[in-house]
PDB file of N, CA and C in Angstrom:
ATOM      1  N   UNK A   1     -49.445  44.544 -91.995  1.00  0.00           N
ATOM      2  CA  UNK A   1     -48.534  43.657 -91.323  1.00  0.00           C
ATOM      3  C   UNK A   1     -47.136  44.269 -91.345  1.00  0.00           C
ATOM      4  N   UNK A   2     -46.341  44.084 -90.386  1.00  0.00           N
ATOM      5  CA  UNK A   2     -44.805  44.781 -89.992  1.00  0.00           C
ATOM      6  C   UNK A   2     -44.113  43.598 -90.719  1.00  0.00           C
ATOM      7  N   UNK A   3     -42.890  43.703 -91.345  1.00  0.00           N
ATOM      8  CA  UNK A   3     -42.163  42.829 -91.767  1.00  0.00           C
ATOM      9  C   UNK A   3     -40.546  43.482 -91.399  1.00  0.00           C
ATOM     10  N   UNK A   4     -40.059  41.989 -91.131  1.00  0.00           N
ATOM     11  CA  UNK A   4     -38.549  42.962 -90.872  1.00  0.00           C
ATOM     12  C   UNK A   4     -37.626  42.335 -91.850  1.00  0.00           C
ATOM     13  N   UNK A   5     -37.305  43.286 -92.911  1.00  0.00           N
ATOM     14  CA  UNK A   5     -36.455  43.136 -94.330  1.00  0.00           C
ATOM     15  C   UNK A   5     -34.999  43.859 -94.489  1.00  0.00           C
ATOM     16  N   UNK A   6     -34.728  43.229 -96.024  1.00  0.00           N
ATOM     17  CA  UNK A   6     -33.480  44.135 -96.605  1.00  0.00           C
ATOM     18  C   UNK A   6     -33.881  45.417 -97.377  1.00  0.00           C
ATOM     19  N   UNK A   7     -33.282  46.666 -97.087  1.00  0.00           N
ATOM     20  CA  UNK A   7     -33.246  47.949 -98.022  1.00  0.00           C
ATOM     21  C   UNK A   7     -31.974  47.929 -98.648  1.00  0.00           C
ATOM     22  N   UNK A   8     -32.563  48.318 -99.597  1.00  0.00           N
ATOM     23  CA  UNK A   8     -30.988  48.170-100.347  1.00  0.00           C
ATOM     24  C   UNK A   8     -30.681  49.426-101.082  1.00  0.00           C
ATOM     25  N   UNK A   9     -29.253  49.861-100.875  1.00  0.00           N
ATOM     26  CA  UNK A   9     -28.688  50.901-100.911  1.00  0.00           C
ATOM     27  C   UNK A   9     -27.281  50.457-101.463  1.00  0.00           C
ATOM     28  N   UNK A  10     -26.061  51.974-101.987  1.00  0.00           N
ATOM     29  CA  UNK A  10     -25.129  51.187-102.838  1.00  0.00           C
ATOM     30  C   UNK A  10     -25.068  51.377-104.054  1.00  0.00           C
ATOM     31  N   UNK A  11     -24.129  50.872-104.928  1.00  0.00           N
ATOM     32  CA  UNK A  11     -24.345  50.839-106.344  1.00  0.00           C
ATOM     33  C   UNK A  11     -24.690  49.456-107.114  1.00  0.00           C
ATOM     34  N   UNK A  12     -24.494  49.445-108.209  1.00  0.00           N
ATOM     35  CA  UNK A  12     -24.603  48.230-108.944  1.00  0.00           C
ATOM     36  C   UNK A  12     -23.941  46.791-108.457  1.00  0.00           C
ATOM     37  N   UNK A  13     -22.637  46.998-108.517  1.00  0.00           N
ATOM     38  CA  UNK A  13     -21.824  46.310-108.319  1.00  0.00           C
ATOM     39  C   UNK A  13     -21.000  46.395-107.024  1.00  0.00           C
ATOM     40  N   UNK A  14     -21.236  47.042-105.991  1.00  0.00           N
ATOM     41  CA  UNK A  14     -21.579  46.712-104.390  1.00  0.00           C
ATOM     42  C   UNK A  14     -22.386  47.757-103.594  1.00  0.00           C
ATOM     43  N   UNK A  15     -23.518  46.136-103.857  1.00  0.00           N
ATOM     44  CA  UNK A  15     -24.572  46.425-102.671  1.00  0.00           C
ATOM     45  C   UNK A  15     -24.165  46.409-101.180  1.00  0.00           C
ATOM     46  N   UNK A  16     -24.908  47.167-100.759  1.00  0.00           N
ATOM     47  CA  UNK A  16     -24.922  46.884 -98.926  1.00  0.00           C
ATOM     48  C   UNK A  16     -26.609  47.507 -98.601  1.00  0.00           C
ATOM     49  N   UNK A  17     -26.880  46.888 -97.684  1.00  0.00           N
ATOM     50  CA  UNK A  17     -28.394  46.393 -97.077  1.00  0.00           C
ATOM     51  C   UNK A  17     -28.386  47.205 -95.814  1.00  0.00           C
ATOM     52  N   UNK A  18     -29.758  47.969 -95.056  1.00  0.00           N
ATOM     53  CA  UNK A  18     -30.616  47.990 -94.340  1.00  0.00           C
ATOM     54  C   UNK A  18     -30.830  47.016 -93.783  1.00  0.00           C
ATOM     55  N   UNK A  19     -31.012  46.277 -92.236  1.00  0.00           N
ATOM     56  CA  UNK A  19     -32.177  45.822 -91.951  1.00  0.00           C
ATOM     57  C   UNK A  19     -32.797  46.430 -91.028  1.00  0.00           C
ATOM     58  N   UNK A  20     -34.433  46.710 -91.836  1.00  0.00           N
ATOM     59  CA  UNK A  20     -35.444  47.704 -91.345  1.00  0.00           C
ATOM     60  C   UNK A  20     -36.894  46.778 -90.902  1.00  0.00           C
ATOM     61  N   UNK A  21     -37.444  47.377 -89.869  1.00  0.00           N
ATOM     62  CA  UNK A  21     -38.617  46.776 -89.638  1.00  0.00           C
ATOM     63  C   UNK A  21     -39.867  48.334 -90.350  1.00  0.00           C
ATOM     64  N   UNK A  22     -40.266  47.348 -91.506  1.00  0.00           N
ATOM     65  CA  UNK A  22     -41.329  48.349 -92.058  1.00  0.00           C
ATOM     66  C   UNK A  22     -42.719  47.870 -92.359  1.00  0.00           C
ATOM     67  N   UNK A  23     -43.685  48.527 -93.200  1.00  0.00           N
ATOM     68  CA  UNK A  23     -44.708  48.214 -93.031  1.00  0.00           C
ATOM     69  C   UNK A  23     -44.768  46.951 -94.133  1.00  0.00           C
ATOM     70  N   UNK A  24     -45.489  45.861 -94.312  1.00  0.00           N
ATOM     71  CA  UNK A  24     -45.304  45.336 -95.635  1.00  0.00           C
ATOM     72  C   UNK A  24     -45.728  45.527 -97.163  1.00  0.00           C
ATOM     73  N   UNK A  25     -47.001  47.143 -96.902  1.00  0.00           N
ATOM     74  CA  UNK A  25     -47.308  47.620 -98.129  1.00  0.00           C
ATOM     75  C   UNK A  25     -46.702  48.720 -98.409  1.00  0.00           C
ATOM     76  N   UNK A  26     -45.487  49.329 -98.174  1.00  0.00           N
ATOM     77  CA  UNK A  26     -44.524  50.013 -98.316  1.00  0.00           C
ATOM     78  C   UNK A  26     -43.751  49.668 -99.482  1.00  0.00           C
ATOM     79  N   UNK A  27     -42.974  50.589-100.168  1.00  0.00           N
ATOM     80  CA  UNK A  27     -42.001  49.644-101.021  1.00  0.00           C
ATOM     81  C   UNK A  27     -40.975  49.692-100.342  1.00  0.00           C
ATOM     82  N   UNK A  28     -39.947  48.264-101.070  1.00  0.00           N
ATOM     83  CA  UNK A  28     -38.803  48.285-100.727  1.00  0.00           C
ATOM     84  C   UNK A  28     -37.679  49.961 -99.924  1.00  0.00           C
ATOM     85  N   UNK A  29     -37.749  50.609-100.995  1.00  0.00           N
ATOM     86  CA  UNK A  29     -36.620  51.568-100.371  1.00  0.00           C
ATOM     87  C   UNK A  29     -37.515  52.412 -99.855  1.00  0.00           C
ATOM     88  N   UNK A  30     -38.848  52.705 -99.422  1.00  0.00           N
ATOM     89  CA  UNK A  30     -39.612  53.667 -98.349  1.00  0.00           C
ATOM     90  C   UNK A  30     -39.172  53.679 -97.399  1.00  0.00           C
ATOM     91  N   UNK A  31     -40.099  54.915 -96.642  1.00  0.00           N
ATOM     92  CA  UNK A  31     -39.835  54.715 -95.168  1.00  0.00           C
ATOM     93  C   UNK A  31     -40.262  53.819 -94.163  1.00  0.00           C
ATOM     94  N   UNK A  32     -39.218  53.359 -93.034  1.00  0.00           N
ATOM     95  CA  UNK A  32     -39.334  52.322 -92.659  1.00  0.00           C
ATOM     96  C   UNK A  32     -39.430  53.135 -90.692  1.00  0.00           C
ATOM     97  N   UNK A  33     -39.697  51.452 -89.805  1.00  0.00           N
ATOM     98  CA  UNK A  33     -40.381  52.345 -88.854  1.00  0.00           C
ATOM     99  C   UNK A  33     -38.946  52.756 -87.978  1.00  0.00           C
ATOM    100  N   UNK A  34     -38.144  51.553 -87.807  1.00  0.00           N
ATOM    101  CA  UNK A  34     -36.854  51.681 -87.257  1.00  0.00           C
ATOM    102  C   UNK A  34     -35.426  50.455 -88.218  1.00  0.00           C
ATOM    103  N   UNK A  35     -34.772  51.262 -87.980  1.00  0.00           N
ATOM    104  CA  UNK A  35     -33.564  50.339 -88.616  1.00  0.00           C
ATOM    105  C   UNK A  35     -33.014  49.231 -87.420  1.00  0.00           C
ATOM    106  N   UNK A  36     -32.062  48.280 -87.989  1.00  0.00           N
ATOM    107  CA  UNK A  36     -32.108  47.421 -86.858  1.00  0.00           C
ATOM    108  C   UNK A  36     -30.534  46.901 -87.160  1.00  0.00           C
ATOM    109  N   UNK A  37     -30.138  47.226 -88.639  1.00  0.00           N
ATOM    110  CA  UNK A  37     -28.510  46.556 -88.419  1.00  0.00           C
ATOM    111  C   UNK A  37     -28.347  46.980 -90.046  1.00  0.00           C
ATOM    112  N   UNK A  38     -26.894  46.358 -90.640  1.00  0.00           N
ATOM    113  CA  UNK A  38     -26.701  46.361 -91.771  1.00  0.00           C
ATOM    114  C   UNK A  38     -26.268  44.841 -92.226  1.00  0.00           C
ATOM    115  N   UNK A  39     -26.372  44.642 -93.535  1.00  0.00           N
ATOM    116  CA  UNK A  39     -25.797  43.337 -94.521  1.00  0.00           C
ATOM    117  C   UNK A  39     -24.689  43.830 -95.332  1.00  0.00           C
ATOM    118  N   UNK A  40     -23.365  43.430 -95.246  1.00  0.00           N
ATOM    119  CA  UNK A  40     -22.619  43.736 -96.461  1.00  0.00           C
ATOM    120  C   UNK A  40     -22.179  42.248 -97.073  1.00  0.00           C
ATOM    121  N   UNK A  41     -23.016  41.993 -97.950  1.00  0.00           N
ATOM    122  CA  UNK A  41     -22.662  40.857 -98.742  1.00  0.00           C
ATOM    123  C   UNK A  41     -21.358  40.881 -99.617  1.00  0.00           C
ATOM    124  N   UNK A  42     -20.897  41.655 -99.701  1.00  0.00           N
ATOM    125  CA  UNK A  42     -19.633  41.560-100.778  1.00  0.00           C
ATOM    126  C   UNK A  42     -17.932  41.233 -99.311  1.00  0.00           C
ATOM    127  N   UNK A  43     -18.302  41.978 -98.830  1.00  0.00           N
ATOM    128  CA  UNK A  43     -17.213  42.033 -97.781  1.00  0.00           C
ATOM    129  C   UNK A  43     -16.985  40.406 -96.792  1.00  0.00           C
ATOM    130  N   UNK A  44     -15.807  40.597 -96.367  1.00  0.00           N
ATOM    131  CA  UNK A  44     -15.396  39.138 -95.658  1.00  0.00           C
ATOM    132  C   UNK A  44     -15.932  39.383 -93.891  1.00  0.00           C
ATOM    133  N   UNK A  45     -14.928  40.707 -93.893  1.00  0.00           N
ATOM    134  CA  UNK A  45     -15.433  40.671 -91.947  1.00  0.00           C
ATOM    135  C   UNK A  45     -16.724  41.666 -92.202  1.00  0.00           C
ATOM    136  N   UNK A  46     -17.214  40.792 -91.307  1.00  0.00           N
ATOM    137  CA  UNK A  46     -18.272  41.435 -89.945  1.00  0.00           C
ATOM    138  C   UNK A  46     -19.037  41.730 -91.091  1.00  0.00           C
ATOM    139  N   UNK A  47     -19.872  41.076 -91.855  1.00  0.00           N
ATOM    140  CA  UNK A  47     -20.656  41.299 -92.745  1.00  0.00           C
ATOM    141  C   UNK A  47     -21.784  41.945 -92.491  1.00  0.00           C
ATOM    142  N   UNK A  48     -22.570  40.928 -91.179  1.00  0.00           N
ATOM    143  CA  UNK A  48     -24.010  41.334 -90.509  1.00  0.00           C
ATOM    144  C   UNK A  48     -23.942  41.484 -89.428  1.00  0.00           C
ATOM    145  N   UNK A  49     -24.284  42.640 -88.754  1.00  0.00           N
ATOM    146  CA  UNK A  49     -24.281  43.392 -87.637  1.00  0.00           C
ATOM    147  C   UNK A  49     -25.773  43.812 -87.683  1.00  0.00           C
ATOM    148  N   UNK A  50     -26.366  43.417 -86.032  1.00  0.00           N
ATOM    149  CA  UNK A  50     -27.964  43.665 -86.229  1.00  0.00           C
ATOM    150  C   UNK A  50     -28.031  43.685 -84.630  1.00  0.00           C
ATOM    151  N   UNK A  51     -28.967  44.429 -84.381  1.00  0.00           N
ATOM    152  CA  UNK A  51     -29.868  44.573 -82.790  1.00  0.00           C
ATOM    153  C   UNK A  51     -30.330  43.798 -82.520  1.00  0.00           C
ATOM    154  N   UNK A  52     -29.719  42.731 -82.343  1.00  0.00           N
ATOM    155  CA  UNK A  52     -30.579  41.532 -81.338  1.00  0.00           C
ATOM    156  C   UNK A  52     -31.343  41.920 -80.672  1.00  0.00           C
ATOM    157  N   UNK A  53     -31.363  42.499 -79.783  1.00  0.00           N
ATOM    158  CA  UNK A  53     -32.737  43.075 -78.970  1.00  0.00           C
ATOM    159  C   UNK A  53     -33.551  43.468 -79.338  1.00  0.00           C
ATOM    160  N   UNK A  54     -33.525  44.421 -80.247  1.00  0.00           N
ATOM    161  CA  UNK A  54     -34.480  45.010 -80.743  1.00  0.00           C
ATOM    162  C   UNK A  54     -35.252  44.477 -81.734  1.00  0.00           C
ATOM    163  N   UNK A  55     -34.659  43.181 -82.469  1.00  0.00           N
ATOM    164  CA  UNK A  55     -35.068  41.927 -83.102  1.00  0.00           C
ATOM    165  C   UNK A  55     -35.667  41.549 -82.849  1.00  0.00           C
ATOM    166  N   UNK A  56     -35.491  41.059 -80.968  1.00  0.00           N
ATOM    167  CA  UNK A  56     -36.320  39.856 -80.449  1.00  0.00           C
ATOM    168  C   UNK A  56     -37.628  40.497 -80.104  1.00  0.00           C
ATOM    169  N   UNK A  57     -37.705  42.100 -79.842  1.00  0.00           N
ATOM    170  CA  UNK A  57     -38.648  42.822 -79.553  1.00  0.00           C
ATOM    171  C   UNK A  57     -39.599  42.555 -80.496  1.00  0.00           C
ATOM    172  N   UNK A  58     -39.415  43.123 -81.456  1.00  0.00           N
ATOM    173  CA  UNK A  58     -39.962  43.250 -83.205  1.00  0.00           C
ATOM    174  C   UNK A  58     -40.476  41.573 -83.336  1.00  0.00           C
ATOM    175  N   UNK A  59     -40.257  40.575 -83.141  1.00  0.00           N
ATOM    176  CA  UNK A  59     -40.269  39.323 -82.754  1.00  0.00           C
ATOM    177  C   UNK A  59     -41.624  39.394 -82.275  1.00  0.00           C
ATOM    178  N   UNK A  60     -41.531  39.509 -81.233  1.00  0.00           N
ATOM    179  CA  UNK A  60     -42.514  39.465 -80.190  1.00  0.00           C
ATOM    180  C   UNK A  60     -43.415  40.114 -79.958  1.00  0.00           C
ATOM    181  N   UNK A  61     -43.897  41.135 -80.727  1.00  0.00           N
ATOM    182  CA  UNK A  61     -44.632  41.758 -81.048  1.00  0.00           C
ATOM    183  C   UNK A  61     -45.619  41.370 -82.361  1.00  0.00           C
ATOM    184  N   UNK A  62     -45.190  40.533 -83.392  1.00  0.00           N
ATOM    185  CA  UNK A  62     -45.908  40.070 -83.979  1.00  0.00           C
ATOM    186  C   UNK A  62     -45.253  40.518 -85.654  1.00  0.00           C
ATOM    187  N   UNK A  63     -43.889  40.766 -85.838  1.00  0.00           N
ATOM    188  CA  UNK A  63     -43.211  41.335 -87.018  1.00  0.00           C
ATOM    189  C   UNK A  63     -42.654  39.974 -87.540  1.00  0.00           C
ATOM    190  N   UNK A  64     -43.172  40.287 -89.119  1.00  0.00           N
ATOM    191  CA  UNK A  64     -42.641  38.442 -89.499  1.00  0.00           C
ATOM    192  C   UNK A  64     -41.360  39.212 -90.369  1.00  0.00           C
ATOM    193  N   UNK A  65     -40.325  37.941 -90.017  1.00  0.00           N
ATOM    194  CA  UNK A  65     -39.120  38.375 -90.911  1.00  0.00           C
ATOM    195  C   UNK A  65     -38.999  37.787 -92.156  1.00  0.00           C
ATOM    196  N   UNK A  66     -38.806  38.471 -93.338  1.00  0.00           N
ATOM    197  CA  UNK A  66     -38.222  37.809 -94.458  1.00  0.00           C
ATOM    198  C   UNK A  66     -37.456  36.297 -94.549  1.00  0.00           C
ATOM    199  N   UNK A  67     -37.506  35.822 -95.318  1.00  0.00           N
ATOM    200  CA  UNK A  67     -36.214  34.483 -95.602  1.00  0.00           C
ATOM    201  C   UNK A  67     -34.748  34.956 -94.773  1.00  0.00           C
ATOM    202  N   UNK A  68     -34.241  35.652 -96.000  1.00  0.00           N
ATOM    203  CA  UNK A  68     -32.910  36.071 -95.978  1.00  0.00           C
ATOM    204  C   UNK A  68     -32.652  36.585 -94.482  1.00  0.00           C
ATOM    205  N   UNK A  69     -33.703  37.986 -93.891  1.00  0.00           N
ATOM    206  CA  UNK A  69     -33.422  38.056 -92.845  1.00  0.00           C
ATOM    207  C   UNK A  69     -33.446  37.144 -91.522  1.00  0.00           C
ATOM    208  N   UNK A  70     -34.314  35.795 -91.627  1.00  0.00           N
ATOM    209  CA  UNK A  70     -34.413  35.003 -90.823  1.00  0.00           C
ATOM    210  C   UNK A  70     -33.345  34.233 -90.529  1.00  0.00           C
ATOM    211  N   UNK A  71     -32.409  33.755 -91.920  1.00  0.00           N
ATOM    212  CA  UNK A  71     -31.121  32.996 -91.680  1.00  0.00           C
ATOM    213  C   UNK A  71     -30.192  34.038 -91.077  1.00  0.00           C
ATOM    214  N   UNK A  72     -29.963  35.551 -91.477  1.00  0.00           N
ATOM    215  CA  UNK A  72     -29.318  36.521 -90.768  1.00  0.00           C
ATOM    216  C   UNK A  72     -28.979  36.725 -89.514  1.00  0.00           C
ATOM    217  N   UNK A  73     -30.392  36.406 -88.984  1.00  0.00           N
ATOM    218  CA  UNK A  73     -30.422  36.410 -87.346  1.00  0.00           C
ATOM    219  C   UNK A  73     -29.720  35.511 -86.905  1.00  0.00           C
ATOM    220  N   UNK A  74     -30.527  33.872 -87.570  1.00  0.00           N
ATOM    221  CA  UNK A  74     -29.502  32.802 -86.755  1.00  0.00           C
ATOM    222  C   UNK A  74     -28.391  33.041 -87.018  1.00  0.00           C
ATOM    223  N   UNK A  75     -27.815  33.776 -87.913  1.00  0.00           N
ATOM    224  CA  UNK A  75     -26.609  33.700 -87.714  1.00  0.00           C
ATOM    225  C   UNK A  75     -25.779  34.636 -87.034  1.00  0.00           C
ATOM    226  N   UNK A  76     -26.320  35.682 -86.625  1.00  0.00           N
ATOM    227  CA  UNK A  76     -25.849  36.648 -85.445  1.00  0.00           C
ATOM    228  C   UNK A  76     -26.338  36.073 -84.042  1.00  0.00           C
ATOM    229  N   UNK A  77     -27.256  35.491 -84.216  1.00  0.00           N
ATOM    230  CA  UNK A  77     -27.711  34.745 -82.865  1.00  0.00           C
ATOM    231  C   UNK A  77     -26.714  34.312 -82.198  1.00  0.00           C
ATOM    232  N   UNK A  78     -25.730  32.971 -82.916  1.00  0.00           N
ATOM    233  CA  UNK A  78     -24.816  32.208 -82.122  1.00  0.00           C
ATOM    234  C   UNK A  78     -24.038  32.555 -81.809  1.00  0.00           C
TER     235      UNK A  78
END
């Protein structure tokens, strides 16, 4: 199954995120099939930046998204 998740990259004390559509028996930081945006959780602007399109593709094709990445979207969505 394709899942579209966080990679996480960074140090200890600031992370910043991948979002990758990969396989779901992969690990976390493997290789993934395409990247699709980044997460910077520590930062104020422009935190999440992501390919909507290429989202909705990955979507529609049958790629289930994580939690975290699911609220992500809606929130680049609007």
């Amino acid at each position: 199954m394709v899942k579209i998740r966080l990679k996480k990259f960074g140090t200890q004390k600031q992370p910043y995120y991948r979002v990758v559509v990969q396989d779901s028996a992969k690990p976390r930081d493997g290789a993934c099939v395409e990247e699709l945006g980044t997460y910077r959780p520590i930062e104020k602007e422009n935190q999440v930046s992501i390919n909507v399109e290429r989202a909705k593709y990955w979507l529609s094709v049958g790629a289930q998204p994580t939690a975290i990445v699911s609220k992500l979207l809606k929130k680049v969505s609007k």
